[in-house]
Protein backbone atom coordinates (compact mmCIF):
# COMPACT_ATOMS: atom_id res chain seq x y z
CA UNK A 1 105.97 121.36 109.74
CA UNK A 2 108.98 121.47 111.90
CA UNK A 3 112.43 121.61 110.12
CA UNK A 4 113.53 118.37 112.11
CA UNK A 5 110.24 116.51 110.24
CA UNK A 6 111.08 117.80 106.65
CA UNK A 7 115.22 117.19 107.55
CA UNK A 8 113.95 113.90 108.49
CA UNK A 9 111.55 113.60 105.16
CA UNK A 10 114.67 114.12 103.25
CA UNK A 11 116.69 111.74 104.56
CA UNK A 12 114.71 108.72 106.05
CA UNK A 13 111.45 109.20 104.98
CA UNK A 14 109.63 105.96 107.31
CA UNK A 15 111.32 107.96 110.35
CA UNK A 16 109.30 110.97 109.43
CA UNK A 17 106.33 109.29 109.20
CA UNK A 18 106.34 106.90 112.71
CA UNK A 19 103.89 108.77 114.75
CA UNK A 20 101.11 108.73 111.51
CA UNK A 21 99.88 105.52 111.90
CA UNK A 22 100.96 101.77 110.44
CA UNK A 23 99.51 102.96 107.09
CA UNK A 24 101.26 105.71 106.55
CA UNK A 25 104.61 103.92 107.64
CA UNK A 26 103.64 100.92 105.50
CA UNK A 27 103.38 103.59 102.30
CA UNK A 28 106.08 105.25 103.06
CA UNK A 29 108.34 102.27 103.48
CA UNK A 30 106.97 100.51 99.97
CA UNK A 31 107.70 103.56 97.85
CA UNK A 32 111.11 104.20 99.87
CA UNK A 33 112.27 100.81 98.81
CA UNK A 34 110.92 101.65 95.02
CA UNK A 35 113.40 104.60 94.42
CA UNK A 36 113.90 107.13 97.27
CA UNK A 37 111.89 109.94 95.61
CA UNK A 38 109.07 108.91 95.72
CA UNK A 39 109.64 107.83 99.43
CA UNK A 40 110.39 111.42 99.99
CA UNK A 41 107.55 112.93 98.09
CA UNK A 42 105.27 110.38 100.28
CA UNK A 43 106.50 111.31 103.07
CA UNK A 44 106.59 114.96 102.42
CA UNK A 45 102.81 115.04 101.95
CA UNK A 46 101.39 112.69 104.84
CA UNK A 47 103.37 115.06 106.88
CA UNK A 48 102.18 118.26 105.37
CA UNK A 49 98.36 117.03 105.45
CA UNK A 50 98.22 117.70 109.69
């Protein structure tokens, strides 16, 4: 994982996830708008599972 994708897990996690499919984004988003840690955490992992 690049340091762009974990700077970008951090701070926008959606963003991170774009090229991992409508799923991913769709997670991503839902916990992002239910507190931004577990955005981040979601985000963190989808990316860390290529």
């Amino acid at each position: 994982m690049s340091c762009l994708r974990v700077f970008l897990c951090i701070i926008c996690p959606p963003l991170a996830v774009i090229d991992k499919g409508c799923g991913s984004i769709l997670i991503t988003s839902i916990l992002t708008c239910c507190g931004w840690v577990p955005g981040a955490l979601a985000a963190i992992i989808i990316c860390n599972n290529n």
